[in-house]
Protein backbone atom coordinates (compact mmCIF):
# COMPACT_ATOMS: atom_id res chain seq x y z
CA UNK A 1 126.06 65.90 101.71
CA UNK A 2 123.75 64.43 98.65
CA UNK A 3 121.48 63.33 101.48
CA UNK A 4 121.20 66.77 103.23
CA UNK A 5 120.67 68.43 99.85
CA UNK A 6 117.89 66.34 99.14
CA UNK A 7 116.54 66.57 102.31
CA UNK A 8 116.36 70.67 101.72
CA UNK A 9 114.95 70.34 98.71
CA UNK A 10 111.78 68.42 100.01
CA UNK A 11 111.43 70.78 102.69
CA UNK A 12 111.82 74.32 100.32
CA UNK A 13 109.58 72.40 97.77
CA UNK A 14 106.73 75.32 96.47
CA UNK A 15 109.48 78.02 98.10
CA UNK A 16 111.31 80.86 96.48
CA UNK A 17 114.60 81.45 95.91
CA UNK A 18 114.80 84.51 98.11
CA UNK A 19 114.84 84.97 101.23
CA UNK A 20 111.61 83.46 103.48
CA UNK A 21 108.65 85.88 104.27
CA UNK A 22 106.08 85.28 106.23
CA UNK A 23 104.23 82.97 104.26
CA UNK A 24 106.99 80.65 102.94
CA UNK A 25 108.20 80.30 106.94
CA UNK A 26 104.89 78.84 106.88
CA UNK A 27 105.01 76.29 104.12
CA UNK A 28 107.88 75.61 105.14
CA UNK A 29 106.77 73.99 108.57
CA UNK A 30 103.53 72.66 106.77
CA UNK A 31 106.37 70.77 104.56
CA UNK A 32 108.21 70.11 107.97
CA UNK A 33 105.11 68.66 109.96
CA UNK A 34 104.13 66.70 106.72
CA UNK A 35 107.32 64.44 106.21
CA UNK A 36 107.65 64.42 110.04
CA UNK A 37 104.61 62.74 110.23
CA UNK A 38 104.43 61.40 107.58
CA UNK A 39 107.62 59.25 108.13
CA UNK A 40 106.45 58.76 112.19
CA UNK A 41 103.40 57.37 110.83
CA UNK A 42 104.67 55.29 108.00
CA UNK A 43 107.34 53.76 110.38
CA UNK A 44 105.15 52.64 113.46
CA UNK A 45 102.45 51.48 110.60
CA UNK A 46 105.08 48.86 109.53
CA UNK A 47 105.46 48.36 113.08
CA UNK A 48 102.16 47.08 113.78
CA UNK A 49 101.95 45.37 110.81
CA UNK A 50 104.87 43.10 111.90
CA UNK A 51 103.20 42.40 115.35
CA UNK A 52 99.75 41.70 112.99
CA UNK A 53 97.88 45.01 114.58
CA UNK A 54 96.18 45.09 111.15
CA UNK A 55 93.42 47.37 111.78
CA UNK A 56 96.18 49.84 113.91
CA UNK A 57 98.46 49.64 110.85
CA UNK A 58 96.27 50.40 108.17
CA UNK A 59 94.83 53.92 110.44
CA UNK A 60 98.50 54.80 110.54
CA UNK A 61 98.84 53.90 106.60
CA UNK A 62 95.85 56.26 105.93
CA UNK A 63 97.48 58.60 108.51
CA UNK A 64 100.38 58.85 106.40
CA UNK A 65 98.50 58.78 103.09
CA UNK A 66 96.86 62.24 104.75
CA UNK A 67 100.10 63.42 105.75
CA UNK A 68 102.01 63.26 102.24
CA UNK A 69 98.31 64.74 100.66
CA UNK A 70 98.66 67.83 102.81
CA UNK A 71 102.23 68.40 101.31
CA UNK A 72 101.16 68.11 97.42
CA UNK A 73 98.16 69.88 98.18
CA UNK A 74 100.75 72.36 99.34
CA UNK A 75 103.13 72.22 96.30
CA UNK A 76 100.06 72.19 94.23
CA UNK A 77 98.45 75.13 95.69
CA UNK A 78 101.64 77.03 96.77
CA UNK A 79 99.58 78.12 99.94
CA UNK A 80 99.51 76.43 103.59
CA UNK A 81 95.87 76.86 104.53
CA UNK A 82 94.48 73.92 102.73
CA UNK A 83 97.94 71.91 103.43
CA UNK A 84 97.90 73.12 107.29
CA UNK A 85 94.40 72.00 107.93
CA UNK A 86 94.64 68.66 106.25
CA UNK A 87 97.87 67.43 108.50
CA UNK A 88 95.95 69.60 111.60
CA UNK A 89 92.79 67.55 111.27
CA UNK A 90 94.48 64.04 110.34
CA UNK A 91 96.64 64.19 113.70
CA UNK A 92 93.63 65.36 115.98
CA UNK A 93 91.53 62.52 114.75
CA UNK A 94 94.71 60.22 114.96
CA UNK A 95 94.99 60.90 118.54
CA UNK A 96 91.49 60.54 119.46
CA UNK A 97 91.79 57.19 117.63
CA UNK A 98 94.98 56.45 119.77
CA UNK A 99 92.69 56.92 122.79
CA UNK A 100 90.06 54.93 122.15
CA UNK A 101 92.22 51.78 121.16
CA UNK A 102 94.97 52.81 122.99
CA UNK A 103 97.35 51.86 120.63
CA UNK A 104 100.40 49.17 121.34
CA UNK A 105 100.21 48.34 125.31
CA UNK A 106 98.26 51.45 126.03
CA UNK A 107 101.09 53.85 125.17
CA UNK A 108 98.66 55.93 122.48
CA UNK A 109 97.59 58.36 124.31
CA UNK A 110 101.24 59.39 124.65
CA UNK A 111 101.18 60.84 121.68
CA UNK A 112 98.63 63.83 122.61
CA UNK A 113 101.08 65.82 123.45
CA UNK A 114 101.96 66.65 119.90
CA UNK A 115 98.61 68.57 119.27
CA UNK A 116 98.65 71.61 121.35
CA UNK A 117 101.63 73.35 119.80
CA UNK A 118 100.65 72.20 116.22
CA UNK A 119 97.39 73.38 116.56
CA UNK A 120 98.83 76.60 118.07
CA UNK A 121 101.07 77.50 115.45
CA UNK A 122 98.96 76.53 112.88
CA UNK A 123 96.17 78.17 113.58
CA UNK A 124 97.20 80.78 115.95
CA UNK A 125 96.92 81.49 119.57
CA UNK A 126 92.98 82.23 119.66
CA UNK A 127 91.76 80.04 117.01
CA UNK A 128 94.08 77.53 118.04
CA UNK A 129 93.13 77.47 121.75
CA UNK A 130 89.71 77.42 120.95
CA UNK A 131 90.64 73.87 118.83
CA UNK A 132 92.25 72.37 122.01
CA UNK A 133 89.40 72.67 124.14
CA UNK A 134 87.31 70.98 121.70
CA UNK A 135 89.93 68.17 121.44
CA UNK A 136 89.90 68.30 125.46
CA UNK A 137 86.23 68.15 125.60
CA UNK A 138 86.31 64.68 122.92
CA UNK A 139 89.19 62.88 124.58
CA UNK A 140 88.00 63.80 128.36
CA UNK A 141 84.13 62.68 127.35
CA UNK A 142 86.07 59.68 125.93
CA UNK A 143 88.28 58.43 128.92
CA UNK A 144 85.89 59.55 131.86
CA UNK A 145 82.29 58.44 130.04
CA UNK A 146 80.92 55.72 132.80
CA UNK A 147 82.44 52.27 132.40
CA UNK A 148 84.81 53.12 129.80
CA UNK A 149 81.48 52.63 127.15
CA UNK A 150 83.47 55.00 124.63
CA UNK A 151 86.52 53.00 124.66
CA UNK A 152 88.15 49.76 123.36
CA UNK A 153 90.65 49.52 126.40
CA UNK A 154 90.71 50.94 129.68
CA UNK A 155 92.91 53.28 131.21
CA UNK A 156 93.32 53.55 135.19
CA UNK A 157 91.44 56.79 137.28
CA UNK A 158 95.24 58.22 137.69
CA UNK A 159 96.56 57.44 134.57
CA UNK A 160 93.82 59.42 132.75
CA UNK A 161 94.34 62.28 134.90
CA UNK A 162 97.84 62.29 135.16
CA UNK A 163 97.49 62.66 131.19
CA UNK A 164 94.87 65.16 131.03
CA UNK A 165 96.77 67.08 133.76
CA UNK A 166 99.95 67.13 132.09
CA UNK A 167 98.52 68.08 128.57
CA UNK A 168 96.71 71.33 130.01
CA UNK A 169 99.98 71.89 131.20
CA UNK A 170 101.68 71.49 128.08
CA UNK A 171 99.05 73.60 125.86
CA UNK A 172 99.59 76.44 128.94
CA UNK A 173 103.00 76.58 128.15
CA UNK A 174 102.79 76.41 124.00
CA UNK A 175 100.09 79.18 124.29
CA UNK A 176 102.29 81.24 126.67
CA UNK A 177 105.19 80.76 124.17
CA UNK A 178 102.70 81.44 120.81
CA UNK A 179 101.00 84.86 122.84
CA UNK A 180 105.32 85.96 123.54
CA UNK A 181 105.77 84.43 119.62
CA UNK A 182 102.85 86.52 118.18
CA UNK A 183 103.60 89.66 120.63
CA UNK A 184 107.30 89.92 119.77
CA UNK A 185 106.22 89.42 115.71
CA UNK A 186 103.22 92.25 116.08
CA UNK A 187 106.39 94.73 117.79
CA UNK A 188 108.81 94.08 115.52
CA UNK A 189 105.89 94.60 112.32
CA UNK A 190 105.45 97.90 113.82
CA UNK A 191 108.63 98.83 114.36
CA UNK A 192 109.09 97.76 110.71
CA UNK A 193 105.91 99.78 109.81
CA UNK A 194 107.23 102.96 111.62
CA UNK A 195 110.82 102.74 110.17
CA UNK A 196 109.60 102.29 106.35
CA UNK A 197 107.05 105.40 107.37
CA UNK A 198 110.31 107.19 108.63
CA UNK A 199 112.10 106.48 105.00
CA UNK A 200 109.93 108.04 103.19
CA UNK A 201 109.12 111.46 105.08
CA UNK A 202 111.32 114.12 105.36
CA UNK A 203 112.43 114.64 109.14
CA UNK A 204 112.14 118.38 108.70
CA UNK A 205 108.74 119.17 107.10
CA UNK A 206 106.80 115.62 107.36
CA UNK A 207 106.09 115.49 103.79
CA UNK A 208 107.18 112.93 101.95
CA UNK A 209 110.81 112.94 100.63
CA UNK A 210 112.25 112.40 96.88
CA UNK A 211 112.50 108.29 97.19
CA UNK A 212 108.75 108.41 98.17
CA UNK A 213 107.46 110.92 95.48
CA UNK A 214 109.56 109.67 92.73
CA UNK A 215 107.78 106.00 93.86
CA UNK A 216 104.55 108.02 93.61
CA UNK A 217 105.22 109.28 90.95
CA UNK A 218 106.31 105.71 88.86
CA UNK A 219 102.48 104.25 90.68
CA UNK A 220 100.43 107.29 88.95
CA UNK A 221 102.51 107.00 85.58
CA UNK A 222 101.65 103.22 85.48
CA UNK A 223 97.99 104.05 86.57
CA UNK A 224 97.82 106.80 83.43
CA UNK A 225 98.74 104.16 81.18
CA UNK A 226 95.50 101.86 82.31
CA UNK A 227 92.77 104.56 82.65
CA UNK A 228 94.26 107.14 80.49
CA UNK A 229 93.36 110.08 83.16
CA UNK A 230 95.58 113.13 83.55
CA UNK A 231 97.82 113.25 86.03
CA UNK A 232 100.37 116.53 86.33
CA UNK A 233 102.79 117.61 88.79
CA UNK A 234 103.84 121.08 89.97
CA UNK A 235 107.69 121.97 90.84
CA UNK A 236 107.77 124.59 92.83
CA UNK A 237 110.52 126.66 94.62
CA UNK A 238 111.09 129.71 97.75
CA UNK A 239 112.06 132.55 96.10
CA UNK A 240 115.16 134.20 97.95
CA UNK A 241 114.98 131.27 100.51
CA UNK A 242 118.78 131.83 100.58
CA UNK A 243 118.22 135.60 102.32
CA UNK A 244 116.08 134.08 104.71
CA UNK A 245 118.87 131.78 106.00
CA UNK A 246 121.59 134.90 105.39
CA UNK A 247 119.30 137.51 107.64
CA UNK A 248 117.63 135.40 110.67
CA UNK A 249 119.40 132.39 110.51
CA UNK A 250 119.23 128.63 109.37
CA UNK A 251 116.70 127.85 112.35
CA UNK A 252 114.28 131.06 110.73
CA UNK A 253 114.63 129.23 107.50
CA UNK A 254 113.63 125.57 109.12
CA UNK A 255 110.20 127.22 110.68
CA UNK A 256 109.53 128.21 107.50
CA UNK A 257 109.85 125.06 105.84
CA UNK A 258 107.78 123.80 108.25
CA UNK A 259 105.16 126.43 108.18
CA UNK A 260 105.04 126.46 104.46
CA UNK A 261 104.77 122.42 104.31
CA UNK A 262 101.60 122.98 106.41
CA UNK A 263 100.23 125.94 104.19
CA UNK A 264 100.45 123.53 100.95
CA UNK A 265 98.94 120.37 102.72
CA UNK A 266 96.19 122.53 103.55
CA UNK A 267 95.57 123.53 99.54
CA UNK A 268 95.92 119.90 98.10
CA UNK A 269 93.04 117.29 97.78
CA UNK A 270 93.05 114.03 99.95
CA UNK A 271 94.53 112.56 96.36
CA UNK A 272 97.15 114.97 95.97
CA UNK A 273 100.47 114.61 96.82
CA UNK A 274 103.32 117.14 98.16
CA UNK A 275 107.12 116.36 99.10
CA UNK A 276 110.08 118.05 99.81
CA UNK A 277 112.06 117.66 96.62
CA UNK A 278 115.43 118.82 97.99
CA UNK A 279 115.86 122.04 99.83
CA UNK A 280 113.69 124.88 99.23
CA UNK A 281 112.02 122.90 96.29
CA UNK A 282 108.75 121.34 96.64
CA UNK A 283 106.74 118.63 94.02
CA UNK A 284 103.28 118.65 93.95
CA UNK A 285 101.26 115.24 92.42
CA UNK A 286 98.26 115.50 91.53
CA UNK A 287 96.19 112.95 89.98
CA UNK A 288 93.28 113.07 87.46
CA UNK A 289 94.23 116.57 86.58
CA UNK A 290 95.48 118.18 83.40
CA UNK A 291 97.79 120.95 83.47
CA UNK A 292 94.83 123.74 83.16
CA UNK A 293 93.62 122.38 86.30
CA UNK A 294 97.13 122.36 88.09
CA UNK A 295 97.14 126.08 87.15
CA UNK A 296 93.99 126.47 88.95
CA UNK A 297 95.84 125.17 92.12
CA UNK A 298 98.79 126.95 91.57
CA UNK A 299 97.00 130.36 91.46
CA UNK A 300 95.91 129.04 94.93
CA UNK A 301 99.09 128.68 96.24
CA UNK A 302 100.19 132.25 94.99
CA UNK A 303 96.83 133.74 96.72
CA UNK A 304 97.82 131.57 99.92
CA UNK A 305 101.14 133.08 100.91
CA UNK A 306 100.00 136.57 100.25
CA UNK A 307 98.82 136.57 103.45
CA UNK A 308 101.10 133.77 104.72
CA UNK A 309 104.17 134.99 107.07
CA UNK A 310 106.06 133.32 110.11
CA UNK A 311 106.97 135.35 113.11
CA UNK A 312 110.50 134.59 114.15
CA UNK A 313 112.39 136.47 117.32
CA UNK A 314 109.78 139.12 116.54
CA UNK A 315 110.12 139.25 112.85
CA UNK A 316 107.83 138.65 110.42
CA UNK A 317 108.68 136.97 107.48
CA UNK A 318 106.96 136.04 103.87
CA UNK A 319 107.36 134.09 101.10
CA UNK A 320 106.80 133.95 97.32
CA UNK A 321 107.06 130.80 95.36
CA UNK A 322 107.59 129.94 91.83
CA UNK A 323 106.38 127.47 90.19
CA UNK A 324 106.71 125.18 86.72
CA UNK A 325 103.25 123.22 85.67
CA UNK A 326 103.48 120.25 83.40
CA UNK A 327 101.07 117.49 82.72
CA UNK A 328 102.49 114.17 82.16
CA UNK A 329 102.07 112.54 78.86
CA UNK A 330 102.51 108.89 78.24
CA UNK A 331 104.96 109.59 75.23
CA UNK A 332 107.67 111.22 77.92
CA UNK A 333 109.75 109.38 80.98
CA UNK A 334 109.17 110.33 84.20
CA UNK A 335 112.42 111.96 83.91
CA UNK A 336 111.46 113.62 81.17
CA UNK A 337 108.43 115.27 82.46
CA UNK A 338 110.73 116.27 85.67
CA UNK A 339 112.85 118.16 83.41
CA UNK A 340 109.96 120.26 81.17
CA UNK A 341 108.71 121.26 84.60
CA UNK A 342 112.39 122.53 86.15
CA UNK A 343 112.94 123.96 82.59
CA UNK A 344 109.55 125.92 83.39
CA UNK A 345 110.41 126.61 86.97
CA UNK A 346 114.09 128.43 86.05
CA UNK A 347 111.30 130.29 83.11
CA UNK A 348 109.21 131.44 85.96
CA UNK A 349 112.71 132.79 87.93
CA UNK A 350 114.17 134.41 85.32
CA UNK A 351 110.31 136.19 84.45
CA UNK A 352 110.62 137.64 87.95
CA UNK A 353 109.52 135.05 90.45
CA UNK A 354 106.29 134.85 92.23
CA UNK A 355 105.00 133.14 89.41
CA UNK A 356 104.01 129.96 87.45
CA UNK A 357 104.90 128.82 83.98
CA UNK A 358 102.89 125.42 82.41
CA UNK A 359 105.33 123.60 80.05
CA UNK A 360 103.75 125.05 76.27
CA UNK A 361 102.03 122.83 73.73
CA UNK A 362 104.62 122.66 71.33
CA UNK A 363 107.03 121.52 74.15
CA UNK A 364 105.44 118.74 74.54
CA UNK A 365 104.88 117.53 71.29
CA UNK A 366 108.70 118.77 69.84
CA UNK A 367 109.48 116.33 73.34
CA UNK A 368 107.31 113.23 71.73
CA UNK A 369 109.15 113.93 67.93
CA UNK A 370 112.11 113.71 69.91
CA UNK A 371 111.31 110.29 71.40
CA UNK A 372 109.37 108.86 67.91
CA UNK A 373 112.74 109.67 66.63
């Protein structure tokens, strides 16, 4: 058990604690190929050293020395790339070296095989492809170059081949299985893409929902507090939505959602956000502008839906909004600045509707006493 702990250790070395992502599945198969090879190398290095193939053992010493670099450049660096090319580019030129001595009774080339799907998962199915053929094009220059001139054995016609034959075959099937690998990975991203896109938009309107403005909302406070710009937010709400509903019907009341959402993307700036707060509510956020400003747009709102109407089953029907205008200051919460601009909202209401109401001066700074105190 010691043993298999240890043994996950070294391989997680340079790896969070959580759960993998994409790049630490990575290093952790640079860490993989790197004690792989380094202990295949290591082990047939003492090999040859036994049977006095000195100048075979020490290339498979300095194999290994390559190997074990590539995985503390990788604990080092806490990135593959550096790591993956090292162990990539060690065992290329360790195979071409197999081929040209041929290693112990000409079994060296053997070990080509190992090179297509390395190269193919580390560097991808194009890229990686595109690294074969130039290892094709060294080795096959190698073996078929008249009178074996590039090589210090000699391999038979059939034998050389045979081998070149069966590696093609071998990278044809690691590419087919890298292009499924890569395929299946790009689907599932975008299924991934499209369901995070789906949790934060509300099904009915397609603006984005509460989670996704209040995460809006948390990115421009942060921002504020860096470049000190004005950012304010308008809560707004359909006056007598609930008649709506009680006179045509709940579907009457969804078009105009819908209808509406459309009328207030139209109004906002590329910046600008809008989202369905919850029901009939609406929060607009709006960046680099102070609450004079958000006035300005909400003026442009109420101008809007003057003319604005849906036509439902032959009816026409309008809406008024009201609206509460506060500009966030860097002495209130989020939550607190949520709450000055429902307070205002529930003003504008109870003033008659149709209407907006900014959150006063004096609010804000009797707000800040509060929190100084």
């Amino acid at each position: 058990m010691q043993s298999r702990n240890w043994l996950i250790t070294l391989l997680k070395a340079g790896l969070g604690e959580d759960k993998l992502n994409t790049d630490d599945r990575s290093m952790l198969v640079v860490n993989l190929f790197s004690l792989v090879g380094l202990l295949l190398t290591f082990s047939l290095a003492i090999m040859a050293l036994t049977k006095h193939n000195f100048i075979l053992a020490a290339t498979l010493f300095i194999a290994s020395a390559l190997f074990l670099s590539g995985y503390f450049v990788q604990q080092r660096t806490q990135s593959s790339k550096v790591s993956s090319n090292i162990i990539l580019y060690s065992l290329m030129v360790l195979m071409v070296y197999m081929v040209y001595t041929g290693g112990v009774h000409n079994t060296g080339p053997l070990w080509i095989f190992l090179v297509a799907p390395v190269t193919l998962f580390i560097h991808g199915l194009k890229r990686g492809l595109l690294g074969i053929a130039v290892f094709v094009v060294v080795i096959s220059t190698m073996m078929f170059f008249p009178d074996n001139q590039l090589l210090a054995t000699e391999y038979s016609f059939h034998f050389k081949t045979r081998l070149l034959l069966s590696f093609l075959t071998i990278t044809f099937l690691a590419a087919f299985y890298e292009h499924s690998r890569e395929d299946s990975f790009q689907q599932a991203l975008n299924i991934s893409k499209e369901f995070e896109k789906l949790a934060k938009l509300d099904p009915l309107t397609k603006l984005s929902n509460r989670r996704d403005a209040l995460e809006k909302l948390t990115y421009e406070y942060s921002r504020m507090e860096r470049t000190k710009e004005p950012v304010s937010i308008l809560l707004c709400d359909l006056d007598h939505f609930k008649s709506v509903n009680d006179n045509y019907g709940h579907p009457a009341g969804d078009q105009l959602l819908q209808e509406i959402s459309q009328q207030f993307k139209s109004c906002i700036r590329a910046q600008d956000t809008v989202s369905r707060w919850g029901g009939e509510e609406f929060l607009f956020i709006l960046p680099q502008t102070n609450v004079h400003q958000a006035v300005h747009l909400s003026e442009k709102l109420h101008e809007c839906l003057r003319s604005f109407s849906i036509n439902y089953q032959e009816h026409d029907i309008g809406c008024t909004i009201s609206i509460g205008a506060c500009e966030i200051s860097l002495t209130k919460s989020i939550s607190e600045v949520l709450q000055l601009a429902d307070n205002a909202l529930y003003q504008a209401k109870a003033d008659g509707r149709n209407q907006t109401v900014l959150v006063a001066a004096h609010e804000l700074a009797a707000n800040s006493e509060d929190r100084q105190a």
